[in-house]
C-alpha atoms as a PDB file:
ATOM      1  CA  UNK A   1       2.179 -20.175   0.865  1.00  0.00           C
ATOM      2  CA  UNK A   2       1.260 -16.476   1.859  1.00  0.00           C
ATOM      3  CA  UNK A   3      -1.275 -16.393  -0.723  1.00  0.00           C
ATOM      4  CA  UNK A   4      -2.919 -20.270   0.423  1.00  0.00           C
ATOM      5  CA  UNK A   5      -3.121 -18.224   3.757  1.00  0.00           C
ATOM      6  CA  UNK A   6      -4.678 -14.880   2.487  1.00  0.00           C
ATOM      7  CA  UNK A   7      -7.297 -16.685   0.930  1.00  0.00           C
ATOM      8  CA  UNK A   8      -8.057 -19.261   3.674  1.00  0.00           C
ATOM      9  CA  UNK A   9      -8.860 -16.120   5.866  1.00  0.00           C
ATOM     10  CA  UNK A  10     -10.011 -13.663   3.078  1.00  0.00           C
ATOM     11  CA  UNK A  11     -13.605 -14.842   3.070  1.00  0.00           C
ATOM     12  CA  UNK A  12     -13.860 -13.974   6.536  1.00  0.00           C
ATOM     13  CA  UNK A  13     -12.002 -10.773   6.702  1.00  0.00           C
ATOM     14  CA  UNK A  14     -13.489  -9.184   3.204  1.00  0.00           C
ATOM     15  CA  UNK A  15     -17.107  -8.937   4.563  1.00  0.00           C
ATOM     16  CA  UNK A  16     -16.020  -7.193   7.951  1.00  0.00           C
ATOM     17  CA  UNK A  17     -13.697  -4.488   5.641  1.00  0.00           C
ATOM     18  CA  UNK A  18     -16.432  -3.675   3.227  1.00  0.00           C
ATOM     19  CA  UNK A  19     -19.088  -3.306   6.422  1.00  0.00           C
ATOM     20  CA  UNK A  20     -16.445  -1.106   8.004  1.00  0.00           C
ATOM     21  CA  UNK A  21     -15.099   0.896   4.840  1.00  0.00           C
ATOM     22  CA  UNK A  22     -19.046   1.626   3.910  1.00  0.00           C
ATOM     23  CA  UNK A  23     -18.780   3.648   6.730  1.00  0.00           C
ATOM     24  CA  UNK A  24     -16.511   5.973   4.770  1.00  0.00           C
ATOM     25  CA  UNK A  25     -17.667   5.326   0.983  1.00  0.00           C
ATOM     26  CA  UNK A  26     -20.636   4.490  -1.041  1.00  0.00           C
ATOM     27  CA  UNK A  27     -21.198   0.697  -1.015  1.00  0.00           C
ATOM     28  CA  UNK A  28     -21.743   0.475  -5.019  1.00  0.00           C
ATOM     29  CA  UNK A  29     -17.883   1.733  -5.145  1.00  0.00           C
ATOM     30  CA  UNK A  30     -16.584  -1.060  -2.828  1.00  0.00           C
ATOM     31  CA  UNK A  31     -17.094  -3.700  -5.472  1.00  0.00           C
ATOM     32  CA  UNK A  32     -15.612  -4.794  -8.962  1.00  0.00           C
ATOM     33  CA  UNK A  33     -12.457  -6.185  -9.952  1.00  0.00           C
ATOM     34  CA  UNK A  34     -10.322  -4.294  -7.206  1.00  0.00           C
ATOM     35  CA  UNK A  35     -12.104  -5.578  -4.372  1.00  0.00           C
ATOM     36  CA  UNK A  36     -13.542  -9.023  -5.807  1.00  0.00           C
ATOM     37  CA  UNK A  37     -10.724 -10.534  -7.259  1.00  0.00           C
ATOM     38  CA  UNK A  38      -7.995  -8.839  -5.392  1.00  0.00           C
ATOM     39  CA  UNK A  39      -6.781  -7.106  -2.698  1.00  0.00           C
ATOM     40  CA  UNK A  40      -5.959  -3.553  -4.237  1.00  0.00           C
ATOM     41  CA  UNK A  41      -9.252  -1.908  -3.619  1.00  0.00           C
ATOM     42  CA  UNK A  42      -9.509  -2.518  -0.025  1.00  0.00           C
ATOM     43  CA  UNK A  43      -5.396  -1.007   0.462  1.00  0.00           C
ATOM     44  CA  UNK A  44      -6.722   2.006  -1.584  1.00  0.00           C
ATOM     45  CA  UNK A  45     -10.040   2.459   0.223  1.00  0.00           C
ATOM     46  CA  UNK A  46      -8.313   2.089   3.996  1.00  0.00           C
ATOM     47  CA  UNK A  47      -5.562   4.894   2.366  1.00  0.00           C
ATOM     48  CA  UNK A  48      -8.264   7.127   1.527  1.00  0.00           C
ATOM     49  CA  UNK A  49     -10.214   6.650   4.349  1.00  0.00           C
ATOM     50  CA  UNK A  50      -7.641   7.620   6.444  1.00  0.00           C
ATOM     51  CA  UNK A  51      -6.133  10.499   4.469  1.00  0.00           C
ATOM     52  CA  UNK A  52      -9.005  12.009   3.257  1.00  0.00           C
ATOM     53  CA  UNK A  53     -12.386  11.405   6.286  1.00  0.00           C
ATOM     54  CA  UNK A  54      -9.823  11.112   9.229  1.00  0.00           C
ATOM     55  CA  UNK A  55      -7.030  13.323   9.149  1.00  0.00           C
ATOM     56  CA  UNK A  56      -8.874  15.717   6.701  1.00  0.00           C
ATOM     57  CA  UNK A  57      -5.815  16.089   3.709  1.00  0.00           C
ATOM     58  CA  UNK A  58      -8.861  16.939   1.222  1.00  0.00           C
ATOM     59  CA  UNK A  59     -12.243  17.024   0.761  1.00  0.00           C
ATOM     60  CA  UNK A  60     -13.716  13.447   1.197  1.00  0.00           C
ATOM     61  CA  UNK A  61     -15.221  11.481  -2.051  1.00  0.00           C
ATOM     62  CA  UNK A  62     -18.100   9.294  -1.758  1.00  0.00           C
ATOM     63  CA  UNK A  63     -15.620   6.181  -3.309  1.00  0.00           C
ATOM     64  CA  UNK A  64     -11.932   5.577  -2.583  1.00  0.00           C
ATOM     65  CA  UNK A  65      -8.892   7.999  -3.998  1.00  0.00           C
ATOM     66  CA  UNK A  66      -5.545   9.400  -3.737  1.00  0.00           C
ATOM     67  CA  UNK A  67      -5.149  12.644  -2.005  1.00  0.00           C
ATOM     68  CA  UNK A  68      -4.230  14.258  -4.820  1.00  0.00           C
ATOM     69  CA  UNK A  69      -7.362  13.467  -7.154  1.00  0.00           C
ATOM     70  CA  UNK A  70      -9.195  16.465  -7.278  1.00  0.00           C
ATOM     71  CA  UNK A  71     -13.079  16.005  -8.446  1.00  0.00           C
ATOM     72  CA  UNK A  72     -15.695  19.049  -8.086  1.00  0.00           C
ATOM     73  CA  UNK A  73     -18.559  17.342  -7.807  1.00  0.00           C
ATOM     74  CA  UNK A  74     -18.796  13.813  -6.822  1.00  0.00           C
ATOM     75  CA  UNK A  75     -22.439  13.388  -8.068  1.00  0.00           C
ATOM     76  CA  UNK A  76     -21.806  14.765 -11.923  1.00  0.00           C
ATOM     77  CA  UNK A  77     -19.533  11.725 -12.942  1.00  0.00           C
ATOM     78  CA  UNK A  78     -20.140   8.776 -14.149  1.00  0.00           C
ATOM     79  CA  UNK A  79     -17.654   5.566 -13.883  1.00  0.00           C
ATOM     80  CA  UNK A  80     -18.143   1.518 -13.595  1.00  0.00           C
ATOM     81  CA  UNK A  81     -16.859   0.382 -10.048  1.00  0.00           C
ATOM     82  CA  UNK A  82     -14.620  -1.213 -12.150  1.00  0.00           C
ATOM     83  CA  UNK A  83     -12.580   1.741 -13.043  1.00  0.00           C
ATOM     84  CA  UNK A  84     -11.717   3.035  -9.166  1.00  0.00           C
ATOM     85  CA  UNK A  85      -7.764   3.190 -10.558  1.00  0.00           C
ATOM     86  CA  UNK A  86      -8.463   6.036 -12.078  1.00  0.00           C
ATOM     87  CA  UNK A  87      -8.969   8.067  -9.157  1.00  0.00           C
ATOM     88  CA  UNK A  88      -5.488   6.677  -8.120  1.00  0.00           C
ATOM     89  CA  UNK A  89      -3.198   8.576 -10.184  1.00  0.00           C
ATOM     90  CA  UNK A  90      -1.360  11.719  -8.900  1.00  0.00           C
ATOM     91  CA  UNK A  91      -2.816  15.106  -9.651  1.00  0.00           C
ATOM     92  CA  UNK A  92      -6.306  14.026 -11.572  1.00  0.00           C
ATOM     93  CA  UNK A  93      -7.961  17.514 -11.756  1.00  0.00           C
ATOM     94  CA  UNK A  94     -11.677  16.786 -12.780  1.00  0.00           C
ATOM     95  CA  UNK A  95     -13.519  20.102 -12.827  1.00  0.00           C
ATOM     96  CA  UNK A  96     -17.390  19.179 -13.095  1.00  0.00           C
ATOM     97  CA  UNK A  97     -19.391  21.864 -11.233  1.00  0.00           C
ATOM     98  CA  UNK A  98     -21.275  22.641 -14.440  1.00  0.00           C
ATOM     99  CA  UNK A  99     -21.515  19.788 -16.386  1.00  0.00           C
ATOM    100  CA  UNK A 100     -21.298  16.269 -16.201  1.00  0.00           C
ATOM    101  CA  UNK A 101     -18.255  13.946 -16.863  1.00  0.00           C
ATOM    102  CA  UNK A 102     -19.097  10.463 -17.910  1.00  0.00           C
ATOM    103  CA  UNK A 103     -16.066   7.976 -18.142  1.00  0.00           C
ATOM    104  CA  UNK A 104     -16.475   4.887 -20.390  1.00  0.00           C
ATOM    105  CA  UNK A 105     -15.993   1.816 -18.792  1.00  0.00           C
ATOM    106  CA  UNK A 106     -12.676   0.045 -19.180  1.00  0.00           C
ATOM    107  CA  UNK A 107     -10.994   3.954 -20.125  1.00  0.00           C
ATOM    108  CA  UNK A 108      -7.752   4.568 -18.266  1.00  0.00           C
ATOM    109  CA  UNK A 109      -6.796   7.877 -17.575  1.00  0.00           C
ATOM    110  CA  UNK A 110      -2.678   9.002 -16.743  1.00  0.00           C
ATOM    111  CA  UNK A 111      -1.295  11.227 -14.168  1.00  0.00           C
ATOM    112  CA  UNK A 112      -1.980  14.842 -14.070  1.00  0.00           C
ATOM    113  CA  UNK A 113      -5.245  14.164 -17.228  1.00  0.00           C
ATOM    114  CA  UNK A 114      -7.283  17.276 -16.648  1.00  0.00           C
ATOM    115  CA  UNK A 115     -10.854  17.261 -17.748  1.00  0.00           C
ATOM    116  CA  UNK A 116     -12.952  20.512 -17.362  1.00  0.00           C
ATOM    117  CA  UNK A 117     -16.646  21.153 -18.158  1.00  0.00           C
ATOM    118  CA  UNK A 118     -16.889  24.927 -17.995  1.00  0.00           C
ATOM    119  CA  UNK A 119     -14.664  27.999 -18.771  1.00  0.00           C
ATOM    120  CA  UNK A 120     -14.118  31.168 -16.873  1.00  0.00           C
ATOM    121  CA  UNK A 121     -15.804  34.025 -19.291  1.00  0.00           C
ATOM    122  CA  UNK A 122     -13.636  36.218 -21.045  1.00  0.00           C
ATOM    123  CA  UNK A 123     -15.120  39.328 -19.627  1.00  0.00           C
ATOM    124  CA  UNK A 124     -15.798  38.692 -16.041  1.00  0.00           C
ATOM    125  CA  UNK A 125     -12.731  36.231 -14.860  1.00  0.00           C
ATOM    126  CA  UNK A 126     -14.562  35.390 -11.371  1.00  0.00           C
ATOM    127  CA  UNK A 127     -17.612  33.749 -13.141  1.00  0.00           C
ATOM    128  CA  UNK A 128     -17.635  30.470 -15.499  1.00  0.00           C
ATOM    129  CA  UNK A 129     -19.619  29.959 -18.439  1.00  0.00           C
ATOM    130  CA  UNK A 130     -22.058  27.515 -18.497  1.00  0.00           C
ATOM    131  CA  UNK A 131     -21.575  23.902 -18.170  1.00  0.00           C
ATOM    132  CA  UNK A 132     -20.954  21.457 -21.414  1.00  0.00           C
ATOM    133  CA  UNK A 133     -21.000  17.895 -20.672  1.00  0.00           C
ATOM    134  CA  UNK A 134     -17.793  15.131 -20.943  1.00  0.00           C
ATOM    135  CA  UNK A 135     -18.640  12.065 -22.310  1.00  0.00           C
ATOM    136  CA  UNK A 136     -15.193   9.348 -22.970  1.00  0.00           C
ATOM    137  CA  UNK A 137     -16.204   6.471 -24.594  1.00  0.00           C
ATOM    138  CA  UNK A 138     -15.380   3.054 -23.542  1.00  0.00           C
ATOM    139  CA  UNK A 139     -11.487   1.446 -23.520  1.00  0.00           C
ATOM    140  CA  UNK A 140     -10.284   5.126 -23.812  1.00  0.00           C
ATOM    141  CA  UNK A 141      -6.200   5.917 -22.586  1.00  0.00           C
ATOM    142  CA  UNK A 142      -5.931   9.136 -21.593  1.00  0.00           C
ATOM    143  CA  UNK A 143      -1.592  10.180 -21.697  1.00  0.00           C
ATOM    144  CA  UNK A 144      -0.263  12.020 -18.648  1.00  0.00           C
ATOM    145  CA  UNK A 145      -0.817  15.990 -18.544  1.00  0.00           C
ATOM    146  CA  UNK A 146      -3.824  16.072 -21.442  1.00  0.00           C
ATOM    147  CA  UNK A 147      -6.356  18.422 -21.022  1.00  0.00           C
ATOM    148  CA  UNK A 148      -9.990  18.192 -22.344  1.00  0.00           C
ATOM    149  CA  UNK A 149     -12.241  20.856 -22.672  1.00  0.00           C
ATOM    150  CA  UNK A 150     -15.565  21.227 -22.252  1.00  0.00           C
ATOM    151  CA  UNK A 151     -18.491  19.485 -24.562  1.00  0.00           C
ATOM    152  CA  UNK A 152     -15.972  17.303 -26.017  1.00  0.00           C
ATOM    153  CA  UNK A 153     -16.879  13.368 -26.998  1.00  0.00           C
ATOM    154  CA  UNK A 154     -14.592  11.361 -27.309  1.00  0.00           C
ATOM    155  CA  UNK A 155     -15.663   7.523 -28.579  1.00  0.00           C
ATOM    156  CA  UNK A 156     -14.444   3.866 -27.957  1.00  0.00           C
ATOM    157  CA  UNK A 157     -10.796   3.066 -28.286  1.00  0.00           C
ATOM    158  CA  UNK A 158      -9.177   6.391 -28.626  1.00  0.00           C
ATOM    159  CA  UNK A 159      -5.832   7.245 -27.579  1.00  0.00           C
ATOM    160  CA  UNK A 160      -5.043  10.919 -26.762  1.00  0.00           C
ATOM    161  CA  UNK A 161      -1.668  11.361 -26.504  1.00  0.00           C
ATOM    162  CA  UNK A 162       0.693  12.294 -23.328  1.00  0.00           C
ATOM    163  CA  UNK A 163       0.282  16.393 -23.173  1.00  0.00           C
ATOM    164  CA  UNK A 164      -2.722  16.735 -25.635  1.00  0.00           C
ATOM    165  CA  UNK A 165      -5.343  19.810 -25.108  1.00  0.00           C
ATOM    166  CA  UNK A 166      -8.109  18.278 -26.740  1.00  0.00           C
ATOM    167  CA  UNK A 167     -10.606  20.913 -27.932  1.00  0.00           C
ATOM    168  CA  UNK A 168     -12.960  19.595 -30.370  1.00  0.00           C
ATOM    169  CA  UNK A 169     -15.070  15.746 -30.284  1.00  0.00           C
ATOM    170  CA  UNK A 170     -13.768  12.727 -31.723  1.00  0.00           C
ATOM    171  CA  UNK A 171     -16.782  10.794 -31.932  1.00  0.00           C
ATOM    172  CA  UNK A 172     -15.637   7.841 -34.532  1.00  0.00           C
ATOM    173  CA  UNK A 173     -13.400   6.340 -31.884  1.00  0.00           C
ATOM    174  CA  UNK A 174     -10.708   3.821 -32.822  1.00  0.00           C
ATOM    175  CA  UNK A 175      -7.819   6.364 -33.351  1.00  0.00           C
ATOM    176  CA  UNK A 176      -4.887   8.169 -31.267  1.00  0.00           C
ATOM    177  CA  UNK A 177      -4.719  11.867 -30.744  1.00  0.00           C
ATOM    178  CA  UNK A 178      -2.497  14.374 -29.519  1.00  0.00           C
ATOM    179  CA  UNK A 179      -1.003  17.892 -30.069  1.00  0.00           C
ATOM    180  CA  UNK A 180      -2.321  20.945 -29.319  1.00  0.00           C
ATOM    181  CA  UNK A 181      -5.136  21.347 -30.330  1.00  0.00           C
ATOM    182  CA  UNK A 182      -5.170  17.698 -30.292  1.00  0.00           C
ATOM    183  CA  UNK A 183      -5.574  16.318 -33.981  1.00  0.00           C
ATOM    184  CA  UNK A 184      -5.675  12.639 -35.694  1.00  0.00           C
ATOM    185  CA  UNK A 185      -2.560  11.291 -35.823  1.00  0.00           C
ATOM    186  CA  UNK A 186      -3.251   8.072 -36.598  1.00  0.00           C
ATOM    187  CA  UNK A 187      -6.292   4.995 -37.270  1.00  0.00           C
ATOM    188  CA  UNK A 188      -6.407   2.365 -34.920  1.00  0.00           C
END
């Protein structure tokens, strides 16, 4: 019954939330599955909204997230629209000052996944190095608490493993990792 009623009204109140939430976020990241065929996207862009561009908790983000995502620079990643629930998890740390982070679409990544695109130098702590890009293939899982490193490639369908550091690229895809250093453990 409640859901006959949320979709006799949903076509009306939908258009008035994205005008009003565009306000906050970039309209290309109020779309896909999470605000088209349910109602998920709009709870986490209203949460956001009001954590992050109202009260001021953190920095705002040009597209919906939890308070605790943490991304450098908004304009060096790439994602689908589809894959907003990423940005949902507690304690995402995406450090991308330097270099760019692109995130395959349909990749999922856990609570607490690190991914970093530049070092500090060994000899002078306050300064990085310089930038490698990030690149995650498509249908990627990323376990809670991995790290990846800069100028690592990672391709479709691979699996790094809760707590990995992954430090080297994994083009071929199709295989889980984990350890550290993160190594093959097995062919998908």
């Amino acid at each position: 019954m409640m859901k006959r009623t949320l979709k006799k009204i949903g076509f009306l109140i939908t258009p008035v939330a994205k005008l009003l939430l565009s306000l906050f976020f970039k309209k290309k990241y109020l779309q896909g599955r999470h605000f088209d065929t349910s109602y998920g996207g709009y709870f986490w862009a209203v949460r956001s909204a009001w954590q992050r561009n109202i009260l001021r908790l953190a920095r705002p983000l040009p597209w919906p997230s939890g308070l605790t995502c943490y991304v450098s620079n908004p304009d060096n990643i790439v994602f689908h629209p589809d894959d907003i629930n990423n940005f949902q998890s507690p304690g995402i740390y995406l450090q991308n000052f330097k270099g760019k982070i692109q995130l395959g679409r349909g990749t999922y990544l856990g609570p607490n996944v690190g991914i970093i695109t530049a070092n500090h130098r060994l000899d002078a702590l306050d300064e990085h190095e310089d930038g490698q890009d990030v690149v995650i293939g498509e249908k990627c899982w990323i376990g809670m608490n991995a790290v990846i490193l800069p100028g690592v490639v990672l391709g479709d369908k691979t699996v790094v493993a809760a707590g990995a550091v992954v430090t080297r690229s994994y083009p071929q895809g199709n295989i889980v990792i984990g350890g550290t250093p993160a190594k093959i453990l097995k062919e998908i």
